[in-house]
C-alpha atoms as a PDB file:
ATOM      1  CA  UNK A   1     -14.563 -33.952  88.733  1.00  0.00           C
ATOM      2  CA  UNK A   2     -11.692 -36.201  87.123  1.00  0.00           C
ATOM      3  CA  UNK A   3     -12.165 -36.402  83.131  1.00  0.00           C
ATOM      4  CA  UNK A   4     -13.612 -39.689  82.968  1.00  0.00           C
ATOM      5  CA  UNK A   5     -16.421 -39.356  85.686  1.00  0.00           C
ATOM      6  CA  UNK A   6     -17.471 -36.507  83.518  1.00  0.00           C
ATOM      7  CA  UNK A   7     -17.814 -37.834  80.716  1.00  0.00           C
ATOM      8  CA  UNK A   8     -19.862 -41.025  82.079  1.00  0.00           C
ATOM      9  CA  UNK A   9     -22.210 -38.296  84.361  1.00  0.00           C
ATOM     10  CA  UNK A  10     -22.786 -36.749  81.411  1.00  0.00           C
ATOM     11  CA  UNK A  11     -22.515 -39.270  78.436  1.00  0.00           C
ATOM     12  CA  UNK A  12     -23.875 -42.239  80.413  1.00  0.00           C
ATOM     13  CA  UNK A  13     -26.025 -40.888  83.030  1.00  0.00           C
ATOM     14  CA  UNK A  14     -28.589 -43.975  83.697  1.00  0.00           C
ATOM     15  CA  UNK A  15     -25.875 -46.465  83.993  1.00  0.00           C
ATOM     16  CA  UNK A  16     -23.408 -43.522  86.181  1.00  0.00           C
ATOM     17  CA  UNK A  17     -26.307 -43.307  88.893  1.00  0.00           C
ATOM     18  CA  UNK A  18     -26.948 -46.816  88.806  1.00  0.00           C
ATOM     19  CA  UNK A  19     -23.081 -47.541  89.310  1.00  0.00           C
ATOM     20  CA  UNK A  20     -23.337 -44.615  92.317  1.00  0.00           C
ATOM     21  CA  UNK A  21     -25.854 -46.455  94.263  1.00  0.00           C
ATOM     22  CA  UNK A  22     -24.736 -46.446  97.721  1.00  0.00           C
ATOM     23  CA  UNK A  23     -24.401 -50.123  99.137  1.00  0.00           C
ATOM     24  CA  UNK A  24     -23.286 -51.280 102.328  1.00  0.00           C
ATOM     25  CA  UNK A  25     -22.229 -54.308 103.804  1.00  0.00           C
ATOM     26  CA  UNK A  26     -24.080 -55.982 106.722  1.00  0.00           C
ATOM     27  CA  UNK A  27     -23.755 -59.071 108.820  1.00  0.00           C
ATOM     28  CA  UNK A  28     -26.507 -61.312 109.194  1.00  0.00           C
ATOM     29  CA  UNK A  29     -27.405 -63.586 111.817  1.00  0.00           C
ATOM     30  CA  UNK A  30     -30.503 -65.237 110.788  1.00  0.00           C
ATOM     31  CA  UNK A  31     -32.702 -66.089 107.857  1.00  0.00           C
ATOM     32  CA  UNK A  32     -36.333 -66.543 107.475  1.00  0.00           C
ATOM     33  CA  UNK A  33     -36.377 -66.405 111.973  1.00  0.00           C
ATOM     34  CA  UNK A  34     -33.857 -69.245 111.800  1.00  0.00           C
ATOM     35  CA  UNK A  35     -30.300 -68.820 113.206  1.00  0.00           C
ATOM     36  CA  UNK A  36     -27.021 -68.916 111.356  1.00  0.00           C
ATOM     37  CA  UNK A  37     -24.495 -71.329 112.830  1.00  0.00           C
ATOM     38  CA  UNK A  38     -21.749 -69.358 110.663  1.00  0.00           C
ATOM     39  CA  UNK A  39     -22.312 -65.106 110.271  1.00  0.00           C
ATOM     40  CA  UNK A  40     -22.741 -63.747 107.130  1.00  0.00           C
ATOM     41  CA  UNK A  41     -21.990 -60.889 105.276  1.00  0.00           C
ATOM     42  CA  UNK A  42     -24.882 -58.848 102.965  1.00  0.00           C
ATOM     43  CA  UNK A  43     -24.597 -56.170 100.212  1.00  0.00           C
ATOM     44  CA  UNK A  44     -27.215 -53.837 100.877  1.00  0.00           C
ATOM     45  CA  UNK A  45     -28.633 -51.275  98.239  1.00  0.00           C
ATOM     46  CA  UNK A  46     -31.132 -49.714 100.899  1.00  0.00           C
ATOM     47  CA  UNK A  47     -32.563 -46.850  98.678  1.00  0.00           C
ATOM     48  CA  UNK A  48     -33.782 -49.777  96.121  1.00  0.00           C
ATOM     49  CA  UNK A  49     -34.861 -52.298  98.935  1.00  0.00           C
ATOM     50  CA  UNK A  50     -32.301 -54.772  97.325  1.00  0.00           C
ATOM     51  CA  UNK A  51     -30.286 -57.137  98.980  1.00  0.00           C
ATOM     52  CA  UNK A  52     -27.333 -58.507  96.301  1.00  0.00           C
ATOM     53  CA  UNK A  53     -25.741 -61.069  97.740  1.00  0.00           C
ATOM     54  CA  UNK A  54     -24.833 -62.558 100.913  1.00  0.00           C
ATOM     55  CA  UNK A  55     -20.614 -63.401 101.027  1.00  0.00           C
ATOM     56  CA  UNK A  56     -17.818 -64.855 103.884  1.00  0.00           C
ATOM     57  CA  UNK A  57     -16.275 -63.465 106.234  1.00  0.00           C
ATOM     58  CA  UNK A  58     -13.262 -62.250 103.980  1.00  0.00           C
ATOM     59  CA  UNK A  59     -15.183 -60.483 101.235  1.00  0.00           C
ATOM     60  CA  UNK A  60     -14.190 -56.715 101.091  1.00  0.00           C
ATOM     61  CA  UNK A  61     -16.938 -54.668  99.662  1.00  0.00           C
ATOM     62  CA  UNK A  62     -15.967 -52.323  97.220  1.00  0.00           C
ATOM     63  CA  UNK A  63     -17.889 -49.875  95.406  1.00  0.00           C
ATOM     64  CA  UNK A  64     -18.515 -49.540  91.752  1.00  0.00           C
ATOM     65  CA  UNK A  65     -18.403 -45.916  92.608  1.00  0.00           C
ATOM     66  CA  UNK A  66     -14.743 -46.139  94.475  1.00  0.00           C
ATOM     67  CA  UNK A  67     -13.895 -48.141  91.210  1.00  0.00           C
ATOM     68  CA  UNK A  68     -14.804 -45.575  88.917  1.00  0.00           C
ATOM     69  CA  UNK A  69     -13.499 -42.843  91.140  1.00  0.00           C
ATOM     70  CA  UNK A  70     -10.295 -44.484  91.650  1.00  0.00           C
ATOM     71  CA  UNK A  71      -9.516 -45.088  87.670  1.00  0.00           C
ATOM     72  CA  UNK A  72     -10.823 -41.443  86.555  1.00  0.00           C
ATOM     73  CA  UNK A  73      -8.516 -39.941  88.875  1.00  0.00           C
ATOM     74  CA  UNK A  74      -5.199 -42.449  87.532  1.00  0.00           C
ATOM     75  CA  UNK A  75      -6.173 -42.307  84.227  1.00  0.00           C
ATOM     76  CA  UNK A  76      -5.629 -38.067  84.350  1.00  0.00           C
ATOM     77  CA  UNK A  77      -2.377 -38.321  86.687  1.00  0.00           C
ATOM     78  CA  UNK A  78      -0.736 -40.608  83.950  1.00  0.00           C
ATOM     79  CA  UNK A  79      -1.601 -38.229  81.091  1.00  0.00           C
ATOM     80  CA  UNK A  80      -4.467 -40.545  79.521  1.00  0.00           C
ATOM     81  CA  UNK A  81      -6.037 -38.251  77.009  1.00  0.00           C
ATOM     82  CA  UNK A  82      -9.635 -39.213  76.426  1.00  0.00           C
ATOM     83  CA  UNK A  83      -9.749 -37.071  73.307  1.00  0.00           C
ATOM     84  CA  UNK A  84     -12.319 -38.885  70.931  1.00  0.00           C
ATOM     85  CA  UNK A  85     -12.186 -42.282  73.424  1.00  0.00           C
ATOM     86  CA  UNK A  86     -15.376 -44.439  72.872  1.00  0.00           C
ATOM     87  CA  UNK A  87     -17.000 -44.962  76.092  1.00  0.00           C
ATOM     88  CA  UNK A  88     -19.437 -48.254  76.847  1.00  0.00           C
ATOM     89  CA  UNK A  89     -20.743 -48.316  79.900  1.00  0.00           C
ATOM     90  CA  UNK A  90     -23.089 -51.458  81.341  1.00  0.00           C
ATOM     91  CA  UNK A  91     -24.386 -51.988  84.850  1.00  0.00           C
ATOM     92  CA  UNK A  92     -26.958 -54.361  85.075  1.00  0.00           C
ATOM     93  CA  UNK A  93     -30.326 -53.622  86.954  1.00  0.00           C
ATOM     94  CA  UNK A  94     -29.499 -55.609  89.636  1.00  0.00           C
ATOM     95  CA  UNK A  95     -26.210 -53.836  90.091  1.00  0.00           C
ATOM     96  CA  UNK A  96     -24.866 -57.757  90.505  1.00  0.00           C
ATOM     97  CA  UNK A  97     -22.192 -56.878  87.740  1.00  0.00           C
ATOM     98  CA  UNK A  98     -20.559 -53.385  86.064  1.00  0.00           C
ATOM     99  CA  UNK A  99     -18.107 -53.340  83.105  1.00  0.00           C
ATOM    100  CA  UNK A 100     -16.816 -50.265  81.319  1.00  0.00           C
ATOM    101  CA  UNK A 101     -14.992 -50.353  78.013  1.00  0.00           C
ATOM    102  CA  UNK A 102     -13.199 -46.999  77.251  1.00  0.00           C
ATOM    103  CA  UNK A 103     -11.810 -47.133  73.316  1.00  0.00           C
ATOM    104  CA  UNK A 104      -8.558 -44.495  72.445  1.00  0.00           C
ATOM    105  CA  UNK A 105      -8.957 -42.145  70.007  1.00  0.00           C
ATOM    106  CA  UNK A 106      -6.703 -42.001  67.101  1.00  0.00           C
ATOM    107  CA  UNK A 107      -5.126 -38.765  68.188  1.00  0.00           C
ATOM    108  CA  UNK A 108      -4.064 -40.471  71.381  1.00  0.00           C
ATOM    109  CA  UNK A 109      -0.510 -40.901  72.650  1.00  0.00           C
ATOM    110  CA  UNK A 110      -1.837 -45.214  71.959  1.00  0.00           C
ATOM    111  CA  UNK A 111      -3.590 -44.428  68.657  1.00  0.00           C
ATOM    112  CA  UNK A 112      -4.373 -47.970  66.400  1.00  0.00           C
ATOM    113  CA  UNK A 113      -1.869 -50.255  64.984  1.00  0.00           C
ATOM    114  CA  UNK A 114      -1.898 -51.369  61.500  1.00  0.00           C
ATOM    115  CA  UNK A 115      -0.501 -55.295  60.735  1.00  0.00           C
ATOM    116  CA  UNK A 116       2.288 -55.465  58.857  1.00  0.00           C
ATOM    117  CA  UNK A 117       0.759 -58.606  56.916  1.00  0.00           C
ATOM    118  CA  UNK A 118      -2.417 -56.969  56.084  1.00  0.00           C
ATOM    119  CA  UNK A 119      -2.450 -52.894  55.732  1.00  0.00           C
ATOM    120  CA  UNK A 120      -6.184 -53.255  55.995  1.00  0.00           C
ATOM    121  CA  UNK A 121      -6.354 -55.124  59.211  1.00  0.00           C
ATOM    122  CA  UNK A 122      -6.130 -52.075  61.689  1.00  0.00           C
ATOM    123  CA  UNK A 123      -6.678 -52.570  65.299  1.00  0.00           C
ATOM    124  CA  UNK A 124      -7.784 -49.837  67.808  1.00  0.00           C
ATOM    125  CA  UNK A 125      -6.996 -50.091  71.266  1.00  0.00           C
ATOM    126  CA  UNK A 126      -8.968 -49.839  74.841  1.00  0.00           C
ATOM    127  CA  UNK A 127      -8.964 -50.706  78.440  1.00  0.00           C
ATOM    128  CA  UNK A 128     -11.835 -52.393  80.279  1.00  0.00           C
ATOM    129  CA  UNK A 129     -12.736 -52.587  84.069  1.00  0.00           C
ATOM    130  CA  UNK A 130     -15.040 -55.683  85.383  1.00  0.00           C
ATOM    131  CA  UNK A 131     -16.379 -55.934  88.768  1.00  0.00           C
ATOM    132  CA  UNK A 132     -19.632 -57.433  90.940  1.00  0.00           C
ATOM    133  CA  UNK A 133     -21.106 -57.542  94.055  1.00  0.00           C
ATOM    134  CA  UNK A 134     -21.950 -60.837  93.747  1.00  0.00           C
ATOM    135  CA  UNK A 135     -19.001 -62.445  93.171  1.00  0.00           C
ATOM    136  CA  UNK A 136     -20.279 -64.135  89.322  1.00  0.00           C
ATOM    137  CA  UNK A 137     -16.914 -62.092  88.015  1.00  0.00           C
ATOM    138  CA  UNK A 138     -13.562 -61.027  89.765  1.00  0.00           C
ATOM    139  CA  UNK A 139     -12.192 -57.402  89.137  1.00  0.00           C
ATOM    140  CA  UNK A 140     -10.690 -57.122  86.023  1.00  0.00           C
ATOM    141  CA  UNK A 141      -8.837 -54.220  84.150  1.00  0.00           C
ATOM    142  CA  UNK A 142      -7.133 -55.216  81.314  1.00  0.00           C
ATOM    143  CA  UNK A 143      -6.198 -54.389  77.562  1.00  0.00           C
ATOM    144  CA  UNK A 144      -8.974 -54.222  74.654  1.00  0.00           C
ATOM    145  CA  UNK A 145      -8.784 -53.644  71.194  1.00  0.00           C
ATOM    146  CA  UNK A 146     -11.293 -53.291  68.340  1.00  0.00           C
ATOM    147  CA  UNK A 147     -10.929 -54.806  65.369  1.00  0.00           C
ATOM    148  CA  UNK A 148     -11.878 -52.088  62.378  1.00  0.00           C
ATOM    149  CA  UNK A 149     -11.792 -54.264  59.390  1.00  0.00           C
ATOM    150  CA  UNK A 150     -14.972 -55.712  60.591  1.00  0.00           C
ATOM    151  CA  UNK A 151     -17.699 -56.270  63.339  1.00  0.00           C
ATOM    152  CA  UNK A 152     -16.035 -58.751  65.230  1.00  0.00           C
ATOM    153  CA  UNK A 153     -17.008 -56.764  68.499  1.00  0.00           C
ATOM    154  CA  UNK A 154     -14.194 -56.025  71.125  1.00  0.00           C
ATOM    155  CA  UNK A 155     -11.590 -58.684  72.838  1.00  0.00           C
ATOM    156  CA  UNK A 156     -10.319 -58.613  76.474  1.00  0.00           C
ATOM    157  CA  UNK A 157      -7.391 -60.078  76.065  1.00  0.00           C
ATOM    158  CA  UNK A 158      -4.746 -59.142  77.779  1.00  0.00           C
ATOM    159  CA  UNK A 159      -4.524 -58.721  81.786  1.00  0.00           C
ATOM    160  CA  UNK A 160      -1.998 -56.066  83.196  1.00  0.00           C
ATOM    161  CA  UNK A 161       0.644 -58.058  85.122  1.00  0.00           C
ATOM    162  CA  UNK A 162      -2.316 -60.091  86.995  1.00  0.00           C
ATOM    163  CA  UNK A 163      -5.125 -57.605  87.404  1.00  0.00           C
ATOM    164  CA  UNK A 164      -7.531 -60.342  88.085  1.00  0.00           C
ATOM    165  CA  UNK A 165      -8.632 -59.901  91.697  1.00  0.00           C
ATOM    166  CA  UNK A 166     -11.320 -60.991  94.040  1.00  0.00           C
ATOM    167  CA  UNK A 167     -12.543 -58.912  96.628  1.00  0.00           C
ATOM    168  CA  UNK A 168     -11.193 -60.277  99.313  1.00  0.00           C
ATOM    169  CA  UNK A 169      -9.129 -57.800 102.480  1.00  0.00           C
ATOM    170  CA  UNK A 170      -6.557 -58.203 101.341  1.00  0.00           C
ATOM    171  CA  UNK A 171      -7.343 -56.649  98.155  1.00  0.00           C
ATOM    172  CA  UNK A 172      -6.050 -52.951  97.511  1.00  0.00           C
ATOM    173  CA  UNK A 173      -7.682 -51.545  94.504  1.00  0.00           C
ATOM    174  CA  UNK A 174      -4.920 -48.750  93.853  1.00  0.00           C
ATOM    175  CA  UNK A 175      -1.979 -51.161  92.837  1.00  0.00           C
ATOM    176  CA  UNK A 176      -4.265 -52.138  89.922  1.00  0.00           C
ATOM    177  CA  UNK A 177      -4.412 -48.765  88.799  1.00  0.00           C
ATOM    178  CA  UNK A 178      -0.640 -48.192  89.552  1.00  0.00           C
ATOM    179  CA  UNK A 179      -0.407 -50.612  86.289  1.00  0.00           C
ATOM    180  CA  UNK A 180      -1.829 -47.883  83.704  1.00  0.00           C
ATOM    181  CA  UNK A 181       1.795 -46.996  83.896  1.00  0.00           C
ATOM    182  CA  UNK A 182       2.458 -49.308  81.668  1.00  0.00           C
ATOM    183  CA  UNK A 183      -0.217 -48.696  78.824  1.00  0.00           C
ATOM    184  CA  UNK A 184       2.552 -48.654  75.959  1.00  0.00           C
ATOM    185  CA  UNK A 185       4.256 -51.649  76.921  1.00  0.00           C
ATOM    186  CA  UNK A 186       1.240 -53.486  77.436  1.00  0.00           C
ATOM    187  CA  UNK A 187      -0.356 -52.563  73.686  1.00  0.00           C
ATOM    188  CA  UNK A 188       3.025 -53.263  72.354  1.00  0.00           C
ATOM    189  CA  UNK A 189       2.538 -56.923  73.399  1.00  0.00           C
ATOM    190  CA  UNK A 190      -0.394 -57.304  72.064  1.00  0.00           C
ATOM    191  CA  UNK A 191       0.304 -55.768  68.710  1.00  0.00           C
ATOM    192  CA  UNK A 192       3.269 -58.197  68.614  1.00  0.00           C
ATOM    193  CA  UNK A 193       1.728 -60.852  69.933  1.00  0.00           C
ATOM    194  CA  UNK A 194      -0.952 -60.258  67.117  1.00  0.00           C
ATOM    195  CA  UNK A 195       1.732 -60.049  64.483  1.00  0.00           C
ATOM    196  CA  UNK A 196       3.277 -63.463  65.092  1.00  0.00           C
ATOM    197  CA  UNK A 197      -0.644 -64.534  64.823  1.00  0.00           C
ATOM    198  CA  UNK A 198      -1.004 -63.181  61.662  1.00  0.00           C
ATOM    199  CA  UNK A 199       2.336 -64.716  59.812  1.00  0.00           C
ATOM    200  CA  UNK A 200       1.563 -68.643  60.536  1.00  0.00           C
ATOM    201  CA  UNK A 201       0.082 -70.194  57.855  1.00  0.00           C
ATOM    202  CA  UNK A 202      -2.844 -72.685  58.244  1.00  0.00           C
ATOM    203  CA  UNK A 203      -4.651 -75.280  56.227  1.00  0.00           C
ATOM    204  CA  UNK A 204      -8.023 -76.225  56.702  1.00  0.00           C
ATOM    205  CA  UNK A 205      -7.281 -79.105  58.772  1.00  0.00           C
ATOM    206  CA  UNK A 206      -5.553 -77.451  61.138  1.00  0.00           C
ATOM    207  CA  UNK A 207      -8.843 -75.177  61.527  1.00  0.00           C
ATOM    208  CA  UNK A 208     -10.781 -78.174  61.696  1.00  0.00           C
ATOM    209  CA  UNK A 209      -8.305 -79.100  64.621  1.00  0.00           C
ATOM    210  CA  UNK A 210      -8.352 -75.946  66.457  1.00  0.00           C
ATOM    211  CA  UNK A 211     -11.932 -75.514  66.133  1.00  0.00           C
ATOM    212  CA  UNK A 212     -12.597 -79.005  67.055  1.00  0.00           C
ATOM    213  CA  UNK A 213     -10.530 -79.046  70.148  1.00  0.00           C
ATOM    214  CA  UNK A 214     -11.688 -75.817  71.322  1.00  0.00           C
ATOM    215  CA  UNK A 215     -15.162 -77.021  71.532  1.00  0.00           C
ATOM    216  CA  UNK A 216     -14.591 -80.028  73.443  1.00  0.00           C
ATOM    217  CA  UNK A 217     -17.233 -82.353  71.858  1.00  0.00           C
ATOM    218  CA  UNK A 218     -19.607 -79.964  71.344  1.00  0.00           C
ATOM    219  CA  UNK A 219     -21.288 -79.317  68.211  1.00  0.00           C
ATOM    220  CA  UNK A 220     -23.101 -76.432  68.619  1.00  0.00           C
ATOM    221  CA  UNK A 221     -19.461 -74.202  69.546  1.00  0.00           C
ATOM    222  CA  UNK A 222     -18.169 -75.749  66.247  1.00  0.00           C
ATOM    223  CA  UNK A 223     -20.834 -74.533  63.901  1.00  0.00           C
ATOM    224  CA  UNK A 224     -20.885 -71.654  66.028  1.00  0.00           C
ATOM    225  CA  UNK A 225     -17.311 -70.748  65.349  1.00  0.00           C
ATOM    226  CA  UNK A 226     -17.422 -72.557  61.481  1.00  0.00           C
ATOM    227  CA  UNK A 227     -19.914 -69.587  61.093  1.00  0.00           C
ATOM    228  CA  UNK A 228     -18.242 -66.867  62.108  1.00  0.00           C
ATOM    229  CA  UNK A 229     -15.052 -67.597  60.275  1.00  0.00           C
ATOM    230  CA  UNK A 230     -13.684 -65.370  57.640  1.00  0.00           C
ATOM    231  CA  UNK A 231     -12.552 -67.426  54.843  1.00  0.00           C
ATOM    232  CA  UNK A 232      -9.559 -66.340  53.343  1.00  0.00           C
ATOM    233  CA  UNK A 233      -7.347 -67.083  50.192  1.00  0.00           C
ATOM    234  CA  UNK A 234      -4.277 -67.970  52.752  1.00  0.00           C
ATOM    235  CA  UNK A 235      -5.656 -68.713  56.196  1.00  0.00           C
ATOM    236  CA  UNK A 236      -3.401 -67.988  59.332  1.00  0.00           C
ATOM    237  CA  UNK A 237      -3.601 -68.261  62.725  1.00  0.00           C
ATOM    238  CA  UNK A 238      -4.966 -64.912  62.790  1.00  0.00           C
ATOM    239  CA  UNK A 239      -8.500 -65.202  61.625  1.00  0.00           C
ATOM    240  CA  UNK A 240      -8.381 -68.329  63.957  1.00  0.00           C
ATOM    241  CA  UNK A 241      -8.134 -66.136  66.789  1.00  0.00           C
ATOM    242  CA  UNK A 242     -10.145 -63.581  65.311  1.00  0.00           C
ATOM    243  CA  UNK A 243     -13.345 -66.276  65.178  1.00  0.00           C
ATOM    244  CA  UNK A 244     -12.634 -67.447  68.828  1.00  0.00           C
ATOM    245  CA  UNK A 245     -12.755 -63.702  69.953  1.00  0.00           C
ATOM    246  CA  UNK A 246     -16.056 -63.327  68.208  1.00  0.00           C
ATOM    247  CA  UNK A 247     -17.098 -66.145  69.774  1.00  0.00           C
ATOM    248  CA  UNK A 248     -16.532 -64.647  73.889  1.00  0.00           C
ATOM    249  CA  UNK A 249     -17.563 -60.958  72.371  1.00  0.00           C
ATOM    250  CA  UNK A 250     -21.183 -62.005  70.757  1.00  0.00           C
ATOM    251  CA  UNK A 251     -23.588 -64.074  73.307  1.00  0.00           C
ATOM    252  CA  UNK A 252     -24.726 -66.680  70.612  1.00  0.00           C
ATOM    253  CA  UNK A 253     -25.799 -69.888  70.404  1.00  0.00           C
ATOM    254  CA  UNK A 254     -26.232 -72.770  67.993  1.00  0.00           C
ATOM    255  CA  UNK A 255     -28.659 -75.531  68.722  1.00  0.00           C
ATOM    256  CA  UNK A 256     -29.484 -78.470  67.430  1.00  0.00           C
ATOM    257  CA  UNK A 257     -32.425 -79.081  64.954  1.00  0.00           C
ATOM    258  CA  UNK A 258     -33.932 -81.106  62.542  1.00  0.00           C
ATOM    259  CA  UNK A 259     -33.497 -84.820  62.932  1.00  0.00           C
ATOM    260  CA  UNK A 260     -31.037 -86.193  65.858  1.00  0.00           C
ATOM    261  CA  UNK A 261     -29.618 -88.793  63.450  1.00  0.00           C
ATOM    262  CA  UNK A 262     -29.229 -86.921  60.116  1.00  0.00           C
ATOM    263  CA  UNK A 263     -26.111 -87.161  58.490  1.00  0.00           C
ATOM    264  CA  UNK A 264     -25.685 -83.240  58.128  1.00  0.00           C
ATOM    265  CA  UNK A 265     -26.657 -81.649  60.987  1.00  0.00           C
ATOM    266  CA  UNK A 266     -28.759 -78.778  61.233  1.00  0.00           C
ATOM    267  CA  UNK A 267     -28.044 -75.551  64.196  1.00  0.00           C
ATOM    268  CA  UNK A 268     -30.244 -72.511  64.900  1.00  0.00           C
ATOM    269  CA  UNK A 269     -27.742 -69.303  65.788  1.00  0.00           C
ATOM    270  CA  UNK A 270     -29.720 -67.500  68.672  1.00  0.00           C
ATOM    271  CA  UNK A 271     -29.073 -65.610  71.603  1.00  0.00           C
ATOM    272  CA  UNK A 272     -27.835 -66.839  75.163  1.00  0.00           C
ATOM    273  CA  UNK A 273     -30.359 -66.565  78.303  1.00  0.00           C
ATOM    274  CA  UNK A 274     -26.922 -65.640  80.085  1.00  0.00           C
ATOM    275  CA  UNK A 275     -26.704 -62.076  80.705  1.00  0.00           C
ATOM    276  CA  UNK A 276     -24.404 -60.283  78.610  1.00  0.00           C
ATOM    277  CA  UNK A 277     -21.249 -58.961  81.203  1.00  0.00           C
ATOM    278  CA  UNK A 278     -21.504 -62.555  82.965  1.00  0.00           C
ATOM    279  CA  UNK A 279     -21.244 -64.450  79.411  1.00  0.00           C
ATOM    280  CA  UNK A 280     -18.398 -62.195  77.674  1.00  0.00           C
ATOM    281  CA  UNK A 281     -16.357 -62.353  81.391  1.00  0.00           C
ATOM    282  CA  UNK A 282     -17.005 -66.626  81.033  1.00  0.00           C
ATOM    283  CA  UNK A 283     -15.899 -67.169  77.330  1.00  0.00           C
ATOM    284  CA  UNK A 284     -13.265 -64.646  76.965  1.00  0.00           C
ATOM    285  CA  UNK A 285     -11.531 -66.930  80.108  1.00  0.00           C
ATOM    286  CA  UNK A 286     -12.331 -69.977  78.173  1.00  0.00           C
ATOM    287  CA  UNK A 287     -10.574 -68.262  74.992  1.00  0.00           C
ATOM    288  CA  UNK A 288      -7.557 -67.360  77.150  1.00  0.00           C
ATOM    289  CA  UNK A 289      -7.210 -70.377  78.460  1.00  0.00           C
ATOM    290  CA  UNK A 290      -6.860 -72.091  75.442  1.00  0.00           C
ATOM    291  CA  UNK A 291      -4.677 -69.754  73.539  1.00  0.00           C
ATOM    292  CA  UNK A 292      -2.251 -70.558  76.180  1.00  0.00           C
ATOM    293  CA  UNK A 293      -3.013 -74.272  75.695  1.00  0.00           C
ATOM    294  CA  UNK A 294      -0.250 -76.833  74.266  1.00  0.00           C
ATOM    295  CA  UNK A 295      -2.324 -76.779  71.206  1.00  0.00           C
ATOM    296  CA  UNK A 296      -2.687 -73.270  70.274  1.00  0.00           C
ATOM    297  CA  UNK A 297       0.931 -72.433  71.518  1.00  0.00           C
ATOM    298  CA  UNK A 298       2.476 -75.262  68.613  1.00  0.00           C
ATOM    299  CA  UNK A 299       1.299 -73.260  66.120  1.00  0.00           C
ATOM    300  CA  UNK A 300       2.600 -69.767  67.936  1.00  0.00           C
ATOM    301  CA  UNK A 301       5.881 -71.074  68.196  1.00  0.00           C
ATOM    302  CA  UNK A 302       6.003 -71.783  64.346  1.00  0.00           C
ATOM    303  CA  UNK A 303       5.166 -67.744  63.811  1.00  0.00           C
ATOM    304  CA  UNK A 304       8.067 -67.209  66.173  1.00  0.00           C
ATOM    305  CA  UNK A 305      10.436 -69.237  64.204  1.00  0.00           C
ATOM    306  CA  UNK A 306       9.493 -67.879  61.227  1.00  0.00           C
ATOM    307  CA  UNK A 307       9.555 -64.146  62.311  1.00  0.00           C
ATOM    308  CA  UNK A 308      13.516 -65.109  63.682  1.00  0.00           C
ATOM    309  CA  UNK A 309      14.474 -66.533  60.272  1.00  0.00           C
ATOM    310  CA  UNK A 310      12.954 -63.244  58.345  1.00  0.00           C
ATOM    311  CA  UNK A 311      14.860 -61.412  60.477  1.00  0.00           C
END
């Protein structure tokens, strides 16, 4: 058994046999006696008497266990040392959605990367894998890291060279894997890209702005992010990012209470009814998105400048 199966059989053994659950896919022609005018297409888990979800004619089913399988036995032919690697490991009861998060060691080939702008702001770096049977989330492998300088939780953040796929024929799983080639090159973006975060300098109304454009009008995601903002003596576009990633990583909510009309308003920070792998997959894409949004990149392309005139 490849290095990584081994370690979830053995580390995560509820979640491994819940991810090994053998499914098939089925067409059906009728429902409730009734039928179909169109076919469709089931995921079965027989041995729990489940039926997942019912999909088109060009879903390809693929198993969490082929998944697994399939990046165990890449990550060990492209020399990925798990060597003191953090493994988390969800699959939810259902078995509508799987994500694995595997953290590097520091005596890894990837080890953690320290910012040049603050020696105390060290980053450790990770891969995670998405997928579902019920189409909520698209497979996903892409770049994590983990922020050590406090509990901002972990960041997807970075997809490897389009990784996002749906499970559709003409889908083939291995050329996602063929793209752990590239682990180095891939962290060395992000550390960059993290870099040129970290040396624009904000003021609080360009917070304000982010924040408030971000949210789109609502009031709750402001406070929500105002909250989880680390306030510091020069503020860049660094902790910014760092508040918008806690924001997809931790599935909170503000609401609304107290008076509807009072001048300050008053929010309650509690958890989402959304289920954990289905919100962090939703908000991380809303993050992305606008990180790569006109407004974000104006303040990205002053850190470029200024890291070209240092230079």
């Amino acid at each position: 058994m490849s290095t990584l199966l081994n370690r979830l059989k053995t580390e995560r053994a509820g979640d491994y046999e819940l991810a090994t659950t053998p499914v098939e896919k089925e067409t059906v022609v009728s429902a409730n006696g009734f039928m179909l005018e169109k076919p469709l297409h089931g995921v079965f888990a027989k041995s729990k008497d489940r039926a997942i979800h019912l999909h088109g004619d060009n879903y390809q089913l693929i198993p969490y266990e082929t998944i697994l399988s399939g990046l165990s036995d890449s990550l060990d032919s492209y020399g990925v040392d798990l060597t003191g690697a953090s493994i988390d490991f969800d699959v939810s009861d259902t078995l509508n959605r799987m994500r694995l998060r595997v953290m590097f060691g520091d005596e890894s080939e990837f080890g953690s990367h320290t910012m040049q702008y603050n020696t105390d702001d060290v980053l450790q770096f990770g891969i995670e894998l998405v997928s579902s049977y019920d189409a909520s989330i698209v497979f996903k492998l892409q770049t994590m890291f983990l922020r050590l300088i406090c509990d901002n939780g972990m960041k997807s953040v970075e997809a490897f060279n389009s990784s996002y796929k749906r499970h559709t024929t003409n889908f083939k799983i291995e050329d996602a894997f063929n793209k752990l080639k590239g682990l180095n090159t891939s962290f060395k973006n992000l550390s960059d890209k993290f870099e040129v975060y970290q040396s624009v300098k904000l003021t609080q109304a360009d917070v304000n702005k982010l924040f408030k454009k971000f949210s789109n009008g609502s009031e709750g995601k402001e406070h929500l992010l105002n909250s989880v903002f680390e306030k510091q003596k020069i503020i860049t576009l660094w902790d910014v990012y760092n508040a918008l990633t806690n924001y997809s990583s931790h599935n909170k909510r503000a609401i609304s209470v107290g008076k509807r009309n009072a001048k300050v308003k008053e929010f309650d920070i509690r958890d989402s009814s959304m289920d954990n792998i289905r919100s962090d997959d939703k908000r991380t894409a809303e993050v992305q998105n606008f990180i790569e949004s006109n407004t974000f990149l104006f303040f990205v392309h002053q850190g470029v400048s200024n890291q070209l005139q240092s230079n």
